[in-house]
N, C-alpha and C. Protein backbone atom coordinates (compact mmCIF):
# COMPACT_ATOMS: atom_id res chain seq x y z
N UNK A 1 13.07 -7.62 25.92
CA UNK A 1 12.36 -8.79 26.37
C UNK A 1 13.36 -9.91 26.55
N UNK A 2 13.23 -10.24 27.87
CA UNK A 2 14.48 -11.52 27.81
C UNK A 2 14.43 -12.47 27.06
N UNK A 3 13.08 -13.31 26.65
CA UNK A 3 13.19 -13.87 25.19
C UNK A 3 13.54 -14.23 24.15
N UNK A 4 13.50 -12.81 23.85
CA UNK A 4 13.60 -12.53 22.09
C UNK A 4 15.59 -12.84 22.19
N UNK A 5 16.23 -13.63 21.46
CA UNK A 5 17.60 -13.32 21.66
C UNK A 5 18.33 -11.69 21.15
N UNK A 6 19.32 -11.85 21.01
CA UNK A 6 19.73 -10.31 20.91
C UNK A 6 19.77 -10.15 19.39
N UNK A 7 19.69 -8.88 18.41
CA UNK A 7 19.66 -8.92 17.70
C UNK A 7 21.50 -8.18 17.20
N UNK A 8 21.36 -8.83 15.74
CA UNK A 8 22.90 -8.17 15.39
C UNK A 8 22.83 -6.89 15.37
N UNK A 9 24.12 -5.87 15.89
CA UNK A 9 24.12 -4.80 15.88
C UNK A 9 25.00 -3.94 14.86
N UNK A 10 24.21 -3.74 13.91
CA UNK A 10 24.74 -3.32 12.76
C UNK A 10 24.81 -1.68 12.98
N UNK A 11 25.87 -0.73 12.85
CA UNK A 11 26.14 0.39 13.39
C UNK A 11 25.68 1.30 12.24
N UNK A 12 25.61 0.75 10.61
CA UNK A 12 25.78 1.27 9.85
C UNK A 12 24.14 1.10 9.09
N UNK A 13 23.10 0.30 9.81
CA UNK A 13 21.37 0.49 9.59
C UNK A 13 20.99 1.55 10.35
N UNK A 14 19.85 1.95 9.35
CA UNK A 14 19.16 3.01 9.73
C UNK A 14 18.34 2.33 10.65
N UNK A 15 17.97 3.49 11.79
CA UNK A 15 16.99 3.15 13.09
C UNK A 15 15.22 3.08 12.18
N UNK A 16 15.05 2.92 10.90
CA UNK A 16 13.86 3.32 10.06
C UNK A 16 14.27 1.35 9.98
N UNK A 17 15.17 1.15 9.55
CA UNK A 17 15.17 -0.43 8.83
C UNK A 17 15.10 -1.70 10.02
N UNK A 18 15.60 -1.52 11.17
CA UNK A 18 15.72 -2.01 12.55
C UNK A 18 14.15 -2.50 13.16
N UNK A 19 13.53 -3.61 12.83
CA UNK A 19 12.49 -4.16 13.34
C UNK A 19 12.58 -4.10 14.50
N UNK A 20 11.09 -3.77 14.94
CA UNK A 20 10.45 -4.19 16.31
C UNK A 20 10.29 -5.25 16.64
N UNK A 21 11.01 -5.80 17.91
CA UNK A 21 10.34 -7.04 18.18
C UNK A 21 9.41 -7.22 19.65
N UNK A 22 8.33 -6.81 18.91
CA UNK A 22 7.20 -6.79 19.35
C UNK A 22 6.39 -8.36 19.86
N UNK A 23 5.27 -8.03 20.85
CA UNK A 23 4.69 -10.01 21.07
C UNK A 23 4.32 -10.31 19.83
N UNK A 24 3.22 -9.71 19.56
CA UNK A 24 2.85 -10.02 17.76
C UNK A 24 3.69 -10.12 16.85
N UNK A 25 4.51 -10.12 16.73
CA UNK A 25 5.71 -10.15 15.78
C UNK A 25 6.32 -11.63 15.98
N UNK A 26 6.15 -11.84 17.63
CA UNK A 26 6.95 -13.39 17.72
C UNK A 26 6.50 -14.62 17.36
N UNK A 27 7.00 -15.50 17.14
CA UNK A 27 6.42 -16.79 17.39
C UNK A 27 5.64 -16.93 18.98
N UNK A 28 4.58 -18.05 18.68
CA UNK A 28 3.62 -18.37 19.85
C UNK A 28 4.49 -18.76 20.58
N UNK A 29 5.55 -19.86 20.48
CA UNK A 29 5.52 -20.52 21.40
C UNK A 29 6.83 -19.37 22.85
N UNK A 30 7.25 -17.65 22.06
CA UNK A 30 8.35 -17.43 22.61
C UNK A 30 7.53 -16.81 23.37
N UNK A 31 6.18 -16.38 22.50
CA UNK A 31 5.40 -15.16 23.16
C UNK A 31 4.32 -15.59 24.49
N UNK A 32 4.36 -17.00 24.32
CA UNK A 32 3.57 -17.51 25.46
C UNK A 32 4.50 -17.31 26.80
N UNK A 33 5.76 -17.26 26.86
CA UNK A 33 6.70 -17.61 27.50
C UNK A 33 7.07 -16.57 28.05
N UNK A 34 6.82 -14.91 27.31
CA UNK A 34 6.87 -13.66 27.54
C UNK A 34 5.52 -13.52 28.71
N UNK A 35 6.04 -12.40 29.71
CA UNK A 35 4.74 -12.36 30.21
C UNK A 35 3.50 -11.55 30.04
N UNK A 36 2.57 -11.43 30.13
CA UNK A 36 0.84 -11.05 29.84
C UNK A 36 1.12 -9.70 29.93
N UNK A 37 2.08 -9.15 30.47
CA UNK A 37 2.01 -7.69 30.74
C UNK A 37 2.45 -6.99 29.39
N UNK A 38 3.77 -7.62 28.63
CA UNK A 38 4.03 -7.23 27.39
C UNK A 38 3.17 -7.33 26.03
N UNK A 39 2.35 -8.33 26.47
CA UNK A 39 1.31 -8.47 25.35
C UNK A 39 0.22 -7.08 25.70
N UNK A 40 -0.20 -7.67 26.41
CA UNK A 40 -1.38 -6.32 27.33
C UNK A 40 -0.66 -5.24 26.52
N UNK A 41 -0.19 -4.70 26.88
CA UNK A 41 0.38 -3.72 26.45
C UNK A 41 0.09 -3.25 25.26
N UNK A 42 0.85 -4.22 24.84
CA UNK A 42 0.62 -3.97 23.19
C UNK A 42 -0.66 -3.98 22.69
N UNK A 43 -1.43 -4.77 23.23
CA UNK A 43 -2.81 -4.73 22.84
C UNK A 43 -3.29 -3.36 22.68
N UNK A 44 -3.60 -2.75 24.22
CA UNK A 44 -3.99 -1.34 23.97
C UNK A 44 -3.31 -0.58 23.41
N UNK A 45 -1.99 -0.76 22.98
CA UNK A 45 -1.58 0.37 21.56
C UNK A 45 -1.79 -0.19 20.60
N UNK A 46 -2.06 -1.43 20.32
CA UNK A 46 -2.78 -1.83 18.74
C UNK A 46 -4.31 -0.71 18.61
N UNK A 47 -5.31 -1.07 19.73
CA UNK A 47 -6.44 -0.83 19.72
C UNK A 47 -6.08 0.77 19.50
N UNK A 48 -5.59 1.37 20.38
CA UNK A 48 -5.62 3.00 20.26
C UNK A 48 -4.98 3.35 18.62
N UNK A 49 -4.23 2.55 17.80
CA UNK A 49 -3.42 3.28 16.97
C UNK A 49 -4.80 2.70 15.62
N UNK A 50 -5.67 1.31 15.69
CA UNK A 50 -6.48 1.20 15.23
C UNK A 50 -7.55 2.31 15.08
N UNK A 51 -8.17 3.04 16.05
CA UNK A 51 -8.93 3.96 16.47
C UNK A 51 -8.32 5.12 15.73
N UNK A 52 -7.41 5.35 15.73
CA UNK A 52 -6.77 6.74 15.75
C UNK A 52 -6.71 6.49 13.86
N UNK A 53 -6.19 5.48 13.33
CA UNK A 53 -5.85 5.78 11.99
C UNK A 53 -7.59 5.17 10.99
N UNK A 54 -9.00 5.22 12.08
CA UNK A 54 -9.78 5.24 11.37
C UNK A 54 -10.37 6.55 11.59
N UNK A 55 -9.81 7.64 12.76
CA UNK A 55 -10.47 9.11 13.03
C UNK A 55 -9.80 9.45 11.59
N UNK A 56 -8.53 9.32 11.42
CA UNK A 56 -7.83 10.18 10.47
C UNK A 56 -8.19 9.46 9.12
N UNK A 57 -8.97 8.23 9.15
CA UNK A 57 -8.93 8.10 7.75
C UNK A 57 -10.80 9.02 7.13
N UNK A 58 -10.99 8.83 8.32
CA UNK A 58 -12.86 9.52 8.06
C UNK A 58 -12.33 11.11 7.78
N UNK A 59 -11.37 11.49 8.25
CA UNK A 59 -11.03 12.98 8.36
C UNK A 59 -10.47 13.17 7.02
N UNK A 60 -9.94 12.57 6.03
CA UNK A 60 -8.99 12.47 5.07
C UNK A 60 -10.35 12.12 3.94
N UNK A 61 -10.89 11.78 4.06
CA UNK A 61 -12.29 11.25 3.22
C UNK A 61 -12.93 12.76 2.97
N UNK A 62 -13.29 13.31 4.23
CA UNK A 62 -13.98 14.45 4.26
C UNK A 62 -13.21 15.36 3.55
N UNK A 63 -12.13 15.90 4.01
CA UNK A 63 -11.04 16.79 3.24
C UNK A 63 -10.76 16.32 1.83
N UNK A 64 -11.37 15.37 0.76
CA UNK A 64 -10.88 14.63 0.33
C UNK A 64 -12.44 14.77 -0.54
N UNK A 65 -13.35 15.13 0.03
CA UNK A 65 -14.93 15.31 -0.78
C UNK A 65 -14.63 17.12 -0.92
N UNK A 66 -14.21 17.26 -0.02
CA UNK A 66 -14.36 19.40 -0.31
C UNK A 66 -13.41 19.23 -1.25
N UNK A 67 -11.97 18.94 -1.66
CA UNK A 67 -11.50 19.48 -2.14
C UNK A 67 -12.04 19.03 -3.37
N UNK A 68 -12.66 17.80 -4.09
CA UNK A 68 -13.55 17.30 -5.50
C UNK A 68 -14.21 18.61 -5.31
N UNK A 69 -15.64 18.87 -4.14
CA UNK A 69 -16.09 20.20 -4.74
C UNK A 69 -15.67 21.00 -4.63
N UNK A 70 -14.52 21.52 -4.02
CA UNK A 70 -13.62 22.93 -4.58
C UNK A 70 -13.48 22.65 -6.34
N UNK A 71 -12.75 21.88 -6.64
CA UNK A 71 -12.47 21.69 -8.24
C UNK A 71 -13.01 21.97 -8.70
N UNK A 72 -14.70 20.95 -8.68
CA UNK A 72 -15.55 21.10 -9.39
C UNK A 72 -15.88 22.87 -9.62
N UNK A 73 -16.16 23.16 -8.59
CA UNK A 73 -17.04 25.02 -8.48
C UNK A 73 -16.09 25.59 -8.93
N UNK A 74 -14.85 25.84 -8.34
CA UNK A 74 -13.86 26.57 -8.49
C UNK A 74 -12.76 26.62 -9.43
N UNK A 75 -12.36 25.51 -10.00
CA UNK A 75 -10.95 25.54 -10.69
C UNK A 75 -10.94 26.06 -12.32
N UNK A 76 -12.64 25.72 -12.75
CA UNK A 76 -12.65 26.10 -14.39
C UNK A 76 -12.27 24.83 -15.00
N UNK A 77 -11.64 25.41 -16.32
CA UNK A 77 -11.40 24.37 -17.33
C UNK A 77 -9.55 24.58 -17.76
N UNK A 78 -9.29 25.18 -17.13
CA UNK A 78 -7.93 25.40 -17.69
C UNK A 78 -6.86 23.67 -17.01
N UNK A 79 -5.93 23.90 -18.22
CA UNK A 79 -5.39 22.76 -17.84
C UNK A 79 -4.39 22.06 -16.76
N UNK A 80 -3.73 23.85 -16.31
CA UNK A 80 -2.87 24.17 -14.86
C UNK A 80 -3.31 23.99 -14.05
N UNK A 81 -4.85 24.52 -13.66
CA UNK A 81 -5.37 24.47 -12.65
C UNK A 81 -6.18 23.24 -12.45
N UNK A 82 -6.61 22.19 -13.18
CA UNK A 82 -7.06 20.89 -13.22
C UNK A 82 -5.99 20.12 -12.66
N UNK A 83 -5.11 20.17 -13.00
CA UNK A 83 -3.44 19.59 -12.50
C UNK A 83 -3.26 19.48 -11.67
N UNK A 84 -3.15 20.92 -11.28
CA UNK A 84 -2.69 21.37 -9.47
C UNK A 84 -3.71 21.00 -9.16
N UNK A 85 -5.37 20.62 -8.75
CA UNK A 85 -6.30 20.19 -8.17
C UNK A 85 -6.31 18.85 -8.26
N UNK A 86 -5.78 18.18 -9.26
CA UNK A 86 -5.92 16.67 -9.20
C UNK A 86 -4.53 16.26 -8.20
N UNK A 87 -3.30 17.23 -8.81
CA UNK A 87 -2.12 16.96 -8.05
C UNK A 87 -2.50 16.79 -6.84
N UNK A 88 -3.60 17.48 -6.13
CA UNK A 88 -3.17 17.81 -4.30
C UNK A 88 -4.32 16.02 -4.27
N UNK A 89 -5.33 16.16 -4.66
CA UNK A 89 -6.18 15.15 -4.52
C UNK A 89 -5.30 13.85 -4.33
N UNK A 90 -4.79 14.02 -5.30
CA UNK A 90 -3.86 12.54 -5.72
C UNK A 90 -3.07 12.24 -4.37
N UNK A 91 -2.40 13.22 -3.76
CA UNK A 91 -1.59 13.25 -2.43
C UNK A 91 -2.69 12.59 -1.29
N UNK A 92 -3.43 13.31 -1.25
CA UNK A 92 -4.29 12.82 -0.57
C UNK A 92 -4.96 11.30 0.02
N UNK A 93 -5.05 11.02 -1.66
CA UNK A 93 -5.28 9.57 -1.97
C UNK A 93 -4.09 8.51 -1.45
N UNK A 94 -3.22 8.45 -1.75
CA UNK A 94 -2.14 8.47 -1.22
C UNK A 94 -1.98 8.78 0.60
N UNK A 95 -2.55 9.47 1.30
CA UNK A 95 -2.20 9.55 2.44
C UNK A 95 -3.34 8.13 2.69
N UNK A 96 -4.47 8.28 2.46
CA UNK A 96 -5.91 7.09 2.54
C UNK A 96 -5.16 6.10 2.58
N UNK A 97 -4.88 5.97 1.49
CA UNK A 97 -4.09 4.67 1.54
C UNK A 97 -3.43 4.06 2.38
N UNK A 98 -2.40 5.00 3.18
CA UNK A 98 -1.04 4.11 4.03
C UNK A 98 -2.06 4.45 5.30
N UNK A 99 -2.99 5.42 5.52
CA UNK A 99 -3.74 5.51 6.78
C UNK A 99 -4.62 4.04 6.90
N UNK A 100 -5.27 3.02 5.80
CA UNK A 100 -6.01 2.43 5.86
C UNK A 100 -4.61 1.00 6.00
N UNK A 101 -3.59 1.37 5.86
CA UNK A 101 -2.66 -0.15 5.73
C UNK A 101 -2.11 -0.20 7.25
N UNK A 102 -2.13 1.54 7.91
CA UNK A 102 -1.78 1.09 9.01
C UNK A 102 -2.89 0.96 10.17
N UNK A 103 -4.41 1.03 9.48
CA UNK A 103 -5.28 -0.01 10.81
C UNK A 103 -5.21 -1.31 9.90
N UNK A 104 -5.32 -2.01 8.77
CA UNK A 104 -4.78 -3.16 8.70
C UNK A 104 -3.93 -3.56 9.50
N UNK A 105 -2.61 -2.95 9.64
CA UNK A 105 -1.62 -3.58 10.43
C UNK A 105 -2.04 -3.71 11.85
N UNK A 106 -2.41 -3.09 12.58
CA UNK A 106 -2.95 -2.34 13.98
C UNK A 106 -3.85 -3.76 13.97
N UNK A 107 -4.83 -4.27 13.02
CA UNK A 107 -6.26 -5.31 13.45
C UNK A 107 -5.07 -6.58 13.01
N UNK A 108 -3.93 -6.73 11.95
CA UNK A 108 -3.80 -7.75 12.15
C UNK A 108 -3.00 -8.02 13.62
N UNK A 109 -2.50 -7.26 14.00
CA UNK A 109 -1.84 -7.26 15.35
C UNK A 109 -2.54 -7.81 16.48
N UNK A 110 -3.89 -7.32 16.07
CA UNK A 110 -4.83 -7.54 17.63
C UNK A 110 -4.80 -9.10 17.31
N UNK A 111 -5.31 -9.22 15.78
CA UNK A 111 -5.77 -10.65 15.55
C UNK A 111 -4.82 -11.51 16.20
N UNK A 112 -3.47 -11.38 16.28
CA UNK A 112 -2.72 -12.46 17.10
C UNK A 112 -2.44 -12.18 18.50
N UNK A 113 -2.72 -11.20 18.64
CA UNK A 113 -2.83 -10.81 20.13
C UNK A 113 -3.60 -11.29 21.05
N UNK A 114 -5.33 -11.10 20.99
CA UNK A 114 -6.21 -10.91 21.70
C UNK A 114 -7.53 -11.76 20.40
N UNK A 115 -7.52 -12.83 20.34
CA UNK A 115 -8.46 -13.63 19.31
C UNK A 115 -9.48 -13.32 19.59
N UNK A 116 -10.07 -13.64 21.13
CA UNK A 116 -11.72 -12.99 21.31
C UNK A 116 -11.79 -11.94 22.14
N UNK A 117 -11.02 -10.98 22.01
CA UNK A 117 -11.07 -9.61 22.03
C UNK A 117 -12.42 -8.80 21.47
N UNK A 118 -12.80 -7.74 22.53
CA UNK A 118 -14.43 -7.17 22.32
C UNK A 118 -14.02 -6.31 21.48
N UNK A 119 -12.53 -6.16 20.75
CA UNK A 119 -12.41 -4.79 20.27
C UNK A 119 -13.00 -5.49 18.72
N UNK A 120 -13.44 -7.14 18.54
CA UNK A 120 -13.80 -7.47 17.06
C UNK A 120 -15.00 -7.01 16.72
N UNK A 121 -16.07 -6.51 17.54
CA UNK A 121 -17.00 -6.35 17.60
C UNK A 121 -17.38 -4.23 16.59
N UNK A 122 -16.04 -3.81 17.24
CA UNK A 122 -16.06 -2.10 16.89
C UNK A 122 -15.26 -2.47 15.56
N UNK A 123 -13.92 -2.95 15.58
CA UNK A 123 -12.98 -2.84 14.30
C UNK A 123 -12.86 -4.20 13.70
N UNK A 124 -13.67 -3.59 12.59
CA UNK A 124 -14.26 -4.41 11.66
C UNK A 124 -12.99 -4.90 10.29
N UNK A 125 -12.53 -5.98 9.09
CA UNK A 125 -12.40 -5.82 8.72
C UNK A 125 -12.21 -4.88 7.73
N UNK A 126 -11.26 -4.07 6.88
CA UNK A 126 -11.56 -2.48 6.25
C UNK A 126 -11.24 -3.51 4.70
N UNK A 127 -12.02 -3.38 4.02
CA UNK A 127 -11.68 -3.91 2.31
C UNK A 127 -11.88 -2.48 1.77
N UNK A 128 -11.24 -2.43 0.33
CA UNK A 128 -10.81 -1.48 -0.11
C UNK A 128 -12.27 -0.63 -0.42
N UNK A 129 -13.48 -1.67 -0.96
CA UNK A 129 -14.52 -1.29 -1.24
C UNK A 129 -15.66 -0.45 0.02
N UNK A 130 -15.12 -0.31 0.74
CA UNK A 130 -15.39 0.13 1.98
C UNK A 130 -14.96 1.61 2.09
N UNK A 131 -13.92 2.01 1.47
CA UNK A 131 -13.11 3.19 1.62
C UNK A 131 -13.72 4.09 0.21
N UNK A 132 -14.35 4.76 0.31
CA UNK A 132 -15.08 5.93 -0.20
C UNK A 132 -15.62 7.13 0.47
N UNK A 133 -15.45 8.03 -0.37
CA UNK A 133 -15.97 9.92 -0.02
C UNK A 133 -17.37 9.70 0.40
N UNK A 134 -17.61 10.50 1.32
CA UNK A 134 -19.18 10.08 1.90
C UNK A 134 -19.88 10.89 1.09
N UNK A 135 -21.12 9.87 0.92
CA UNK A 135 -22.08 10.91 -0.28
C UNK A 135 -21.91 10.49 -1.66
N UNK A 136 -20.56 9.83 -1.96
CA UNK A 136 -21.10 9.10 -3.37
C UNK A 136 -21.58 8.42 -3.66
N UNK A 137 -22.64 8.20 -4.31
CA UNK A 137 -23.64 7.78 -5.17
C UNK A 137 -22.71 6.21 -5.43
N UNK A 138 -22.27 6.43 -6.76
CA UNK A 138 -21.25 5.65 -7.33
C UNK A 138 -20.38 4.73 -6.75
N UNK A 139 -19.43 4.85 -5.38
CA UNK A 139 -19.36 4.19 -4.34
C UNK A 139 -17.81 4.33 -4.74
N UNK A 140 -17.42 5.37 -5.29
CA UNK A 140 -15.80 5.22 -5.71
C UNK A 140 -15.33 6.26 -4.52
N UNK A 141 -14.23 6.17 -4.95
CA UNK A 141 -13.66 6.87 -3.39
C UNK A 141 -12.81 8.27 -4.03
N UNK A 142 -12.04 8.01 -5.01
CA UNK A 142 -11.35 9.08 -6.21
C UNK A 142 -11.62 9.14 -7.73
């Protein structure tokens, strides 16, 4: 982006540590100055990666209720096999998690992107209390 100035080129950072500089990422006044096409852009990959990490978080919920009733029916009482069933769960929980931080990230993106954007209407705030196994009673999620 002609904009953004150049960044230092450090030979010896990982391409993992090397920020994006993305419109949402900039200040208003550089990103006003950028043109509509780079924002656009980004918009619809906010929206699609929003979408996509709430398919996979409903999918991770579900996989995530069978394997509680696998345990439950299946594992017994022994203390190995409670382990290894909580172990994989726990992973799981753990995937929920960074799946639900990255449509956080994805909606706060839009939020500076696109303010009255129709996508506020489908992707809703996600609070943690929101994120539960479908079908519990109780309303806990693990």
């Amino acid at each position: 982006m002609p904009a953004v100035s150049p960044q230092e080129n450090d030979l010896n950072a990982l391409p993992e540590s090397i920020s994006l500089k993305l419109p949402s990422t900039l200040p208003r006044n550089v990103r006003d100055a950028l043109t509509f096409r780079l924002a656009n852009v980004e918009t619809r990959m906010r929206e699609a990666q929003a979408d996509d990490a709430l398919r996979q978080l409903r999918r991770l919920l579900r996989v995530t209720k069978g394997l509680w009733q696998y345990k439950f029916k299946n594992v017994g009482y022994g203390q190995k096999a409670n382990t290894w069933a909580r172990a994989i769960i726990d992973g799981f929980k753990q995937k929920i998690t960074r799946c639900a931080n990255r449509y956080r990230a994805a909606r706060k993106a839009l939020l500076v992107l696109d303010v009255d954007g129709e996508w506020q209407h489908r992707l809703l705030d996600l609070r943690d209390q929101d994120i539960r196994i479908p079908g519990r009673a109780d309303g806990m999620w693990c």
